[in-house]
Protein backbone atom coordinates (compact mmCIF):
# COMPACT_ATOMS: atom_id res chain seq x y z
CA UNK A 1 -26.18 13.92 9.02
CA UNK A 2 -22.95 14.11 7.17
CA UNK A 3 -20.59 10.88 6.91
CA UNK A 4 -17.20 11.64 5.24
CA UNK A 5 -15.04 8.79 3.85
CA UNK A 6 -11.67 9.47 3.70
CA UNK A 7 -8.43 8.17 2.89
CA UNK A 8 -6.05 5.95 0.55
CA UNK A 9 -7.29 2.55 1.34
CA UNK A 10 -9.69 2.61 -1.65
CA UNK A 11 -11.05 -0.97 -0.54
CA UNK A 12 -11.99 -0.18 3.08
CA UNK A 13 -13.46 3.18 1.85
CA UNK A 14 -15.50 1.03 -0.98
CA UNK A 15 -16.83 -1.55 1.52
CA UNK A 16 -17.72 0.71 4.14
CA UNK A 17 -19.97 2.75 1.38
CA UNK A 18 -21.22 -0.71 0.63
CA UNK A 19 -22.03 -1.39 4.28
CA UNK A 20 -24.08 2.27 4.78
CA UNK A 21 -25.95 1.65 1.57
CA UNK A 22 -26.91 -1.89 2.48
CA UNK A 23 -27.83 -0.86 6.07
CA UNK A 24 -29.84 2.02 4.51
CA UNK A 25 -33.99 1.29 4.73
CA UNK A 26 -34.31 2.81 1.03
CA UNK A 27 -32.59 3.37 -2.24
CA UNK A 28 -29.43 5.09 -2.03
CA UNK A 29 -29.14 8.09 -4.24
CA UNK A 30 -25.88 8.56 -6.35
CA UNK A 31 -25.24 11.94 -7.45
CA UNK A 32 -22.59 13.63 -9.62
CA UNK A 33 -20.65 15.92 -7.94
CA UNK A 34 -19.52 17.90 -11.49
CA UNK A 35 -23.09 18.45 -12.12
CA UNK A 36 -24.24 20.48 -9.65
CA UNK A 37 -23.94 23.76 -7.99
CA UNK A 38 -24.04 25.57 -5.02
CA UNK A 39 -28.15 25.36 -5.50
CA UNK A 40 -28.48 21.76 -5.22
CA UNK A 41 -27.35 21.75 -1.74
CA UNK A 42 -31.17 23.32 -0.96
CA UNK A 43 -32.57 20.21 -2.64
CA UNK A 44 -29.70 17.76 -0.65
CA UNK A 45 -30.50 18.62 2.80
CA UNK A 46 -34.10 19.93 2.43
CA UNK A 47 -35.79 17.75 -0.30
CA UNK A 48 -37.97 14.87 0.45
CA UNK A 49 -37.43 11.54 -1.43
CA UNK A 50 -40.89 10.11 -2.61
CA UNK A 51 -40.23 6.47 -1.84
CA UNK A 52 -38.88 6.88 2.01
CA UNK A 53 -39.22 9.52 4.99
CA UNK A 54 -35.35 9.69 5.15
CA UNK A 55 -32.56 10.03 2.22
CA UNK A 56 -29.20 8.59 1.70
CA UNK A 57 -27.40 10.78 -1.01
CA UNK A 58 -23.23 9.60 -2.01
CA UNK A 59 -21.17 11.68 -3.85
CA UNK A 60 -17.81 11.30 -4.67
CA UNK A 61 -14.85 13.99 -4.84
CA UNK A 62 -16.92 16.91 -4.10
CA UNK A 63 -14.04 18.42 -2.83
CA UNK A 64 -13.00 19.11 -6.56
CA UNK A 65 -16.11 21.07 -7.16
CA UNK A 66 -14.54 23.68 -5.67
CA UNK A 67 -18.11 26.37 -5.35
CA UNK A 68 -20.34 23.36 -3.93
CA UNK A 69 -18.00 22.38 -1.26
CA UNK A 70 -17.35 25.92 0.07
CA UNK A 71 -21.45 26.32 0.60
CA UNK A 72 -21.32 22.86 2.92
CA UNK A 73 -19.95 24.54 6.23
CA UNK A 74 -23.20 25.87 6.35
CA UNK A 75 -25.78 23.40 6.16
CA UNK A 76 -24.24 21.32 9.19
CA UNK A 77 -25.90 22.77 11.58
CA UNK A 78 -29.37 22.55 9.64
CA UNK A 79 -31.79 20.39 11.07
CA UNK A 80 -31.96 17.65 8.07
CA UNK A 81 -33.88 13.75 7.22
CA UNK A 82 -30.62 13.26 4.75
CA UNK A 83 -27.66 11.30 5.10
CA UNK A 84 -25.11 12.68 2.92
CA UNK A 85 -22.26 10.45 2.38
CA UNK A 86 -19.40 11.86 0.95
CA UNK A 87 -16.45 10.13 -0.34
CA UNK A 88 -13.37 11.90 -0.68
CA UNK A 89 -9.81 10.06 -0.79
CA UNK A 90 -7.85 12.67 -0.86
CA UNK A 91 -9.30 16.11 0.46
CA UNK A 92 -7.49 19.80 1.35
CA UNK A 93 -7.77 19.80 5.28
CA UNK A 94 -7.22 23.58 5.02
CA UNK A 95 -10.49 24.29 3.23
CA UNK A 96 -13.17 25.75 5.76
CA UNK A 97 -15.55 23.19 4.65
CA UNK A 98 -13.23 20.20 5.80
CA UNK A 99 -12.24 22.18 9.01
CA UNK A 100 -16.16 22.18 9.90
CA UNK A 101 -16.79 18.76 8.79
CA UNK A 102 -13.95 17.60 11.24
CA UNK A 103 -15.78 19.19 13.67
CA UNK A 104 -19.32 18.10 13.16
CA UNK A 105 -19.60 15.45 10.85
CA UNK A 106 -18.92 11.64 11.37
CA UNK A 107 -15.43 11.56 9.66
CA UNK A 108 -14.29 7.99 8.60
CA UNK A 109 -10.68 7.77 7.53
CA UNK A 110 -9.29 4.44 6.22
CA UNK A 111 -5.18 4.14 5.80
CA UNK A 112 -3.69 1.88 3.15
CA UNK A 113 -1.97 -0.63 4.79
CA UNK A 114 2.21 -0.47 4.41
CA UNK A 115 4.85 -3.06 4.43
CA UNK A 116 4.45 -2.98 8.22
CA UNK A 117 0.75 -4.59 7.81
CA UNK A 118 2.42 -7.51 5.77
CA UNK A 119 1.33 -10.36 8.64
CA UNK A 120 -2.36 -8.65 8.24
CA UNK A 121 -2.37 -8.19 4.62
CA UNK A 122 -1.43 -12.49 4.91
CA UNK A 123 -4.26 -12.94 7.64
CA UNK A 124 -6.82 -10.93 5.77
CA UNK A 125 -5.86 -13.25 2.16
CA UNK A 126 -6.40 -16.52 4.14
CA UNK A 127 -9.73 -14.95 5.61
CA UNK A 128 -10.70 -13.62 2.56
CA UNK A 129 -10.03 -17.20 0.75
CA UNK A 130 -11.66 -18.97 2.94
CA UNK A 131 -15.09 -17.15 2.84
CA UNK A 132 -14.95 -17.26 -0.63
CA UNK A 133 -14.42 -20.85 -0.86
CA UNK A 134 -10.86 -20.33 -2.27
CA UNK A 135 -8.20 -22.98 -1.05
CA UNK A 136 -5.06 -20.82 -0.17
CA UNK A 137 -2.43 -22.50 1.75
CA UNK A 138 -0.14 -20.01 4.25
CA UNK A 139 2.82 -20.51 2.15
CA UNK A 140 0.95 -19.14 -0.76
CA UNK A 141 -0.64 -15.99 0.63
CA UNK A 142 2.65 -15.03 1.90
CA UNK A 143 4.08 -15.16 -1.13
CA UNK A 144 1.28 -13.52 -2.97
CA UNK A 145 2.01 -10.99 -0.34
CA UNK A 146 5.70 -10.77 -1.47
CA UNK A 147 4.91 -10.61 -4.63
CA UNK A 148 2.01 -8.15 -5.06
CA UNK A 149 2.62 -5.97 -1.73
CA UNK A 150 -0.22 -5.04 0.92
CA UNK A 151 -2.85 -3.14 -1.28
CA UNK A 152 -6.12 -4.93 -0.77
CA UNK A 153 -7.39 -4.58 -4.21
CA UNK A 154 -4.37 -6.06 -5.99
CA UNK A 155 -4.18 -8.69 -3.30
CA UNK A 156 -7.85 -9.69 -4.36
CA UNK A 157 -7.88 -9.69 -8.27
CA UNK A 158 -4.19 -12.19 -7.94
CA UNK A 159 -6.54 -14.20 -5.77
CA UNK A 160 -9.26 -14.48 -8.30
CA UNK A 161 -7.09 -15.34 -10.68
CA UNK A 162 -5.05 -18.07 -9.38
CA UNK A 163 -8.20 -19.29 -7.90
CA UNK A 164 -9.28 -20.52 -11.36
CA UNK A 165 -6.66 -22.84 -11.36
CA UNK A 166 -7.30 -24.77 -8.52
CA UNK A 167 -5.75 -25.18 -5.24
CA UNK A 168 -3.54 -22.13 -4.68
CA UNK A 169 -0.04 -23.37 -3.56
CA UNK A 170 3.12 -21.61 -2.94
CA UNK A 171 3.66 -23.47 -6.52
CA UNK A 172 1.16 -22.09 -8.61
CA UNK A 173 2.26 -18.09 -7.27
CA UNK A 174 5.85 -18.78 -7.88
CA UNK A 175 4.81 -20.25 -11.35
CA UNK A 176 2.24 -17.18 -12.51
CA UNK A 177 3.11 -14.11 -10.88
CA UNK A 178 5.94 -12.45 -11.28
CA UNK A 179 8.79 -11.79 -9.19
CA UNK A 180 9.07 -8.19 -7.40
CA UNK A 181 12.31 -5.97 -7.40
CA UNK A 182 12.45 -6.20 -4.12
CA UNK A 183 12.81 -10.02 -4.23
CA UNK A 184 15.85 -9.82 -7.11
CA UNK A 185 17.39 -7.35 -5.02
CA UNK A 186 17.51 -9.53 -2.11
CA UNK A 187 18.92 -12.32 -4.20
CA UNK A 188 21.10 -9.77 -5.69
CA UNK A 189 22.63 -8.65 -2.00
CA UNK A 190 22.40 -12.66 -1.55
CA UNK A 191 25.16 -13.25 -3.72
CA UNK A 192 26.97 -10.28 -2.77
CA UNK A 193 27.33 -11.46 1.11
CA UNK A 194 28.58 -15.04 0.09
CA UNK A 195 31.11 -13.48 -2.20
CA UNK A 196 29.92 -15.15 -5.73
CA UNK A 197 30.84 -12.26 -7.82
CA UNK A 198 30.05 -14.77 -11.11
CA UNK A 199 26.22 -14.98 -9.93
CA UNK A 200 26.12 -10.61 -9.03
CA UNK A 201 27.48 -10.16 -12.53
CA UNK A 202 24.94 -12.68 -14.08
CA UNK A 203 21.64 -10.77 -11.89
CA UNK A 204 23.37 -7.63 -12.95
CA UNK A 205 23.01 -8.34 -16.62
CA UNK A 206 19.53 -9.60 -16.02
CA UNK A 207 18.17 -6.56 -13.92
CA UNK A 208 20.02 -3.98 -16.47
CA UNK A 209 17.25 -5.13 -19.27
CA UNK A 210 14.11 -4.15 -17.55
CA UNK A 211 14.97 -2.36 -14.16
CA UNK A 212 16.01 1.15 -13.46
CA UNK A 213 20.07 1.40 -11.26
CA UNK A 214 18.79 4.30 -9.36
CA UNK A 215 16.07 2.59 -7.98
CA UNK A 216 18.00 -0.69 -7.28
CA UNK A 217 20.35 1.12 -5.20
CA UNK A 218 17.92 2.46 -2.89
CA UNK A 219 16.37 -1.07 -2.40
CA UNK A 220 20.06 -2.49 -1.92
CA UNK A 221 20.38 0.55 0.74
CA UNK A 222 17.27 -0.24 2.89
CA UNK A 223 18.03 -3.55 2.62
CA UNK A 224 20.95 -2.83 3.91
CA UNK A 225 19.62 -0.54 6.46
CA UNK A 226 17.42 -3.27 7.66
CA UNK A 227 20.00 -5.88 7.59
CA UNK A 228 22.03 -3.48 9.76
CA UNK A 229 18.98 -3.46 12.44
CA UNK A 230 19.58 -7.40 12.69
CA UNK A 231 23.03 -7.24 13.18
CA UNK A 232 23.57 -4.20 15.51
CA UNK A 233 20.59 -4.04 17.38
CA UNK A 234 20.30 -7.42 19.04
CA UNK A 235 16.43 -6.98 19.50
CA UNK A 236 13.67 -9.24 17.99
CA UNK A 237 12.67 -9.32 14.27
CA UNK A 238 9.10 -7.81 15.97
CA UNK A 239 10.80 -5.48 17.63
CA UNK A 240 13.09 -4.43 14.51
CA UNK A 241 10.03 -4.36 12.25
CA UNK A 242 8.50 -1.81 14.49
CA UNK A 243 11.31 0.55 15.12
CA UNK A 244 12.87 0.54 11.22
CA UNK A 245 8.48 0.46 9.77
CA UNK A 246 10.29 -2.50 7.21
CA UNK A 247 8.15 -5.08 6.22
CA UNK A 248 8.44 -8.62 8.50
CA UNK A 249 9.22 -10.50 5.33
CA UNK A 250 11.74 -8.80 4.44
CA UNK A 251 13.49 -9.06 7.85
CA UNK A 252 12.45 -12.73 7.73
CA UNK A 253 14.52 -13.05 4.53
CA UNK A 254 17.54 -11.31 5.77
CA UNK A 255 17.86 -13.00 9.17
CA UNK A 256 19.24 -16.10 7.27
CA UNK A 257 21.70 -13.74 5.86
CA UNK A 258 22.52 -12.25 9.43
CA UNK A 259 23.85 -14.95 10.55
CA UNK A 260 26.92 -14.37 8.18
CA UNK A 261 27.59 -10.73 8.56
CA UNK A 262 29.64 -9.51 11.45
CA UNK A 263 30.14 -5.60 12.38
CA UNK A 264 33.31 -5.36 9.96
CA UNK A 265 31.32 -6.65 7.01
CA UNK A 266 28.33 -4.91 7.21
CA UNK A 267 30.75 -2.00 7.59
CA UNK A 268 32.30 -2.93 3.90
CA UNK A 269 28.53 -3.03 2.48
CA UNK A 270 27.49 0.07 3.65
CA UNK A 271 30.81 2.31 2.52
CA UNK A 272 30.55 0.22 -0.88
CA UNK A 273 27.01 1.22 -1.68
CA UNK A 274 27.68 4.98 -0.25
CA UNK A 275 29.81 5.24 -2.78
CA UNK A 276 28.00 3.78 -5.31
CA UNK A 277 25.16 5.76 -4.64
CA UNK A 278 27.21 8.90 -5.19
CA UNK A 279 28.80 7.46 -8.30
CA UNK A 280 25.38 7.66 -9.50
CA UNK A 281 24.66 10.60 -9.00
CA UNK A 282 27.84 12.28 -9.95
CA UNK A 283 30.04 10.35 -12.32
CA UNK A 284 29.25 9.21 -16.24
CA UNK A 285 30.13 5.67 -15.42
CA UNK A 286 27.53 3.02 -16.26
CA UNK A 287 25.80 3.42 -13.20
CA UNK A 288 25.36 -1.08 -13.71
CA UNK A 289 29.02 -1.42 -14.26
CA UNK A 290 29.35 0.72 -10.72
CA UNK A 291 26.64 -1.36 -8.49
CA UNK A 292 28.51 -4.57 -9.62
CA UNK A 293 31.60 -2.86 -8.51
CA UNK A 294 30.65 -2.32 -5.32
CA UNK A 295 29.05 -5.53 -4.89
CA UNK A 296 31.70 -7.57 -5.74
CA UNK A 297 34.19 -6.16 -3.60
């Protein structure tokens, strides 16, 4: 039997190898998939392990020993007492190898979760806290969520480490991890909307020391883009969330700013980044001194 993990969600991929290995009636074997060769398959499928009538062999990224994994197609078929577990996060699905493993082996794909799995990435924090014996409030796991995005492992080492302080508030995240682009755009497109050019002029000289104009202007655009779903669309944040794939906090943040932006407005936005954006890419201005432009007309 052949069990191929697959995927970009590194953490789901790691704990389901930990669940097949703990589930196992033996000792798993690890092997190294840049020592062998095509030979070693003989030994894989047909070998016998001297402690237990049935094997569990793991090896990861296979796939980039290019001569082993083009003899795999065919052992599939081959009557075997080995479990071969292969774990393989990012594999060429036009290799004849994967094509037959599709086909005949038990193929486990795990998907890193996007800013569309924010409310689960929350949910799974809080679960996660509380079977570790971690007190998180809600406030705080969304904003460690805000803060450090959706991928599980990064999720779990800020948890560890705020967890040595105590009680994990919304407090103690504001006060040790850092603030995300995304979050000083928001403020930045904050100021912008209520027309305090003073405060976009002093966030523009803050962002310009550490963060890149090109990439600001794309978050001010989808920011824009979803802010544009709330005003034009008339449907529910869910609903919005869904059709645009934007992150529920992030529509949660802008519905307060909603409220104040009609049709004509969000009409000025738009045109003023547009042009921004092509100032960027076309003009020698200070691509800074063009952002504040546009956001403080």
């Amino acid at each position: 039997m052949i069990i191929l993990l697959t995927g970009d969600n590194f953490y789901e991929i790691d704990r389901e190898l930990g669940r097949i290995v703990v589930e196992f009636d033996g000792e798993a074997e690890q092997l190294d998939a840049d020592s062998l060769d095509p030979r070693n398959l003989t030994d894989i499928f047909s070998g016998v392990s001297l402690f237990s009538a049935n094997r569990l062999v793991v090896i990861k990224r296979l796939n980039e020993n290019t001569t082993v994994w083009e003899g795999l197609a065919r052992w599939l078929d081959k009557p075997s007492d080995t479990t071969l577990v292969l774990v393989e996060p990012k594999v060429d699905k036009r290799t004849k190898s994967y094509k037959a493993l599709a086909k005949q082996a038990d193929v486990r794909v795990f998907t890193a979760w996007t800013e569309r799995d924010a409310l689960k990435a929350e949910k799974w924090l809080l679960d996660t806290a509380s079977s570790d014996g971690i007190a998180l409030s809600r406030d705080a796991a969304r904003e460690i969520v805000v803060r450090r995005g959706t991928e599980q492992y990064q999720l779990l080492n800020t948890l560890r480490q705020l967890a040595v302080l105590g009680e994990v508030s919304r407090e103690v995240v504001e006060a040790h991890i850092e603030t995300t682009p995304h979050e000083n755009v928001f403020e930045l497109l904050a100021a912008s909307l209520a027309g305090d050019a003073s405060n976009v002029r002093a966030m523009i000289r803050t962002l310009r020391l550490e963060n890149d104009p090109y990439m600001t202007v794309g978050l001010l655009a989808s920011q824009t883009f979803a802010l544009a779903g709330i005003v034009l669309s008339g449907k529910s944040q869910s609903e919005i969330a869904s059709d645009l794939s934007v992150s529920p906090y992030v529509l949660r943040n802008l519905a307060g700013l909603a409220a104040g932006v009609d049709r004509t407005k969000l009409k000025v936005v738009v045109e003023s980044l547009a042009i921004a954006d092509i100032g960027l890419k076309s003009s020698s201005v200070d691509p800074w001194l063009q952002i504040e432009i546009a956001l403080t007309k």
